[in-house]
Protein backbone atom coordinates (compact mmCIF):
# COMPACT_ATOMS: atom_id res chain seq x y z
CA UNK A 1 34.78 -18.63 97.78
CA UNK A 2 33.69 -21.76 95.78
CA UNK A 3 36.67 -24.06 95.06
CA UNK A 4 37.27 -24.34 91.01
CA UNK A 5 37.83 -28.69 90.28
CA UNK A 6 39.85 -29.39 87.34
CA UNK A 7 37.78 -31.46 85.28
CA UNK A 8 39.13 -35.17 83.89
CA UNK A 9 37.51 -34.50 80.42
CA UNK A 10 37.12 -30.80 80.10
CA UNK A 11 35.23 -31.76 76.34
CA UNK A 12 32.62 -33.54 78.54
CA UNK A 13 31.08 -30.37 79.97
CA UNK A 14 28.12 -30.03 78.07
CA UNK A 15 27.52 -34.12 77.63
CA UNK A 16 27.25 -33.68 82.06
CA UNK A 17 25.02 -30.96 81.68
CA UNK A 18 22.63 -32.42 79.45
CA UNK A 19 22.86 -35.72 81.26
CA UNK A 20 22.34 -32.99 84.33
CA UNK A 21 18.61 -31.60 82.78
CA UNK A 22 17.56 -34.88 81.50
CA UNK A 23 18.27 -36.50 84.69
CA UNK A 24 15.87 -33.61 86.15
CA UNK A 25 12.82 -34.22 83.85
CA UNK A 26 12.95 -37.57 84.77
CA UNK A 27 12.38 -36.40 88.37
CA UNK A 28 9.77 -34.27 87.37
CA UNK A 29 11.87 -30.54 88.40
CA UNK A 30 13.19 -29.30 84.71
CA UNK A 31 9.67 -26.99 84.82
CA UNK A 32 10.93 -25.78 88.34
CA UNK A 33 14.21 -25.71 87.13
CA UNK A 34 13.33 -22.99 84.11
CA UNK A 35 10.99 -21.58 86.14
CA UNK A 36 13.35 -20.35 88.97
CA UNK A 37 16.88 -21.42 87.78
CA UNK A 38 19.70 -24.36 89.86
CA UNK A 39 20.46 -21.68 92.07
CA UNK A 40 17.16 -21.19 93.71
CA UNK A 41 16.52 -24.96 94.12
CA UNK A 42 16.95 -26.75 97.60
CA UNK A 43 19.82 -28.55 97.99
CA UNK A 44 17.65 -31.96 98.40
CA UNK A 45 16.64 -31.00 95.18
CA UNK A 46 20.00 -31.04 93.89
CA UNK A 47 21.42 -33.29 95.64
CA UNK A 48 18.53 -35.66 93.95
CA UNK A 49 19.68 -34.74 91.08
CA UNK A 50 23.21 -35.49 91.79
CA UNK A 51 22.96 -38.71 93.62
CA UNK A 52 20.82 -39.81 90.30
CA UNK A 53 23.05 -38.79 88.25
CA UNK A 54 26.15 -40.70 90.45
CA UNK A 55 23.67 -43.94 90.24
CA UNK A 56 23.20 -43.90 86.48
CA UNK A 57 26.75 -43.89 85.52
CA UNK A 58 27.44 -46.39 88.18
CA UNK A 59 25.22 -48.65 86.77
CA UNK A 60 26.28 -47.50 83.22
CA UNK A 61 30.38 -48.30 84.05
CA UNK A 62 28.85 -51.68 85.77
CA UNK A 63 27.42 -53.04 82.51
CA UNK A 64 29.71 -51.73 80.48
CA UNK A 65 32.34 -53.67 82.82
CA UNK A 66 29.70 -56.99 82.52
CA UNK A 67 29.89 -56.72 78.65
CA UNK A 68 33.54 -56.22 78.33
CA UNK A 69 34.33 -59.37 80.96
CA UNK A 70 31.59 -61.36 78.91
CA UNK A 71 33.63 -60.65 75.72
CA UNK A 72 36.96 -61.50 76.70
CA UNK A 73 35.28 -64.90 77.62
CA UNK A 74 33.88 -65.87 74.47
CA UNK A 75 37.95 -66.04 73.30
């Protein structure tokens, strides 16, 4: 039975699954991905979804971080 997570930001739902198909077209499988559906895709292929998605908002929080330290300097 799959476990049910209790999401942080339950509003942010449909920003992550968005960020989820956009993420995919950028990797060239949103065609596959209408075509047959996320449940009939291999789990590399989700899993490079995933670990793209994991990467871009890492990098996104780092910056973020860089611009918000780089700010509190200019004080």
């Amino acid at each position: 039975m799959p476990r049910r997570r209790r999401k942080l930001v339950p509003d942010a739902g449909p920003a992550l699954d968005r960020f989820k198909y956009e993420v995919a077209e950028d990797l060239g499988l949103a065609d596959k991905i209408r075509q047959v559906g996320w449940g009939d895709m291999t789990s590399r292929e989700c899993g490079l979804v995933g670990g793209n998605m994991v990467r871009r908002m890492i990098r996104y929080a780092e910056d973020k971080m860089s611009e918000d330290r780089t700010d509190y300097q200019n004080y």
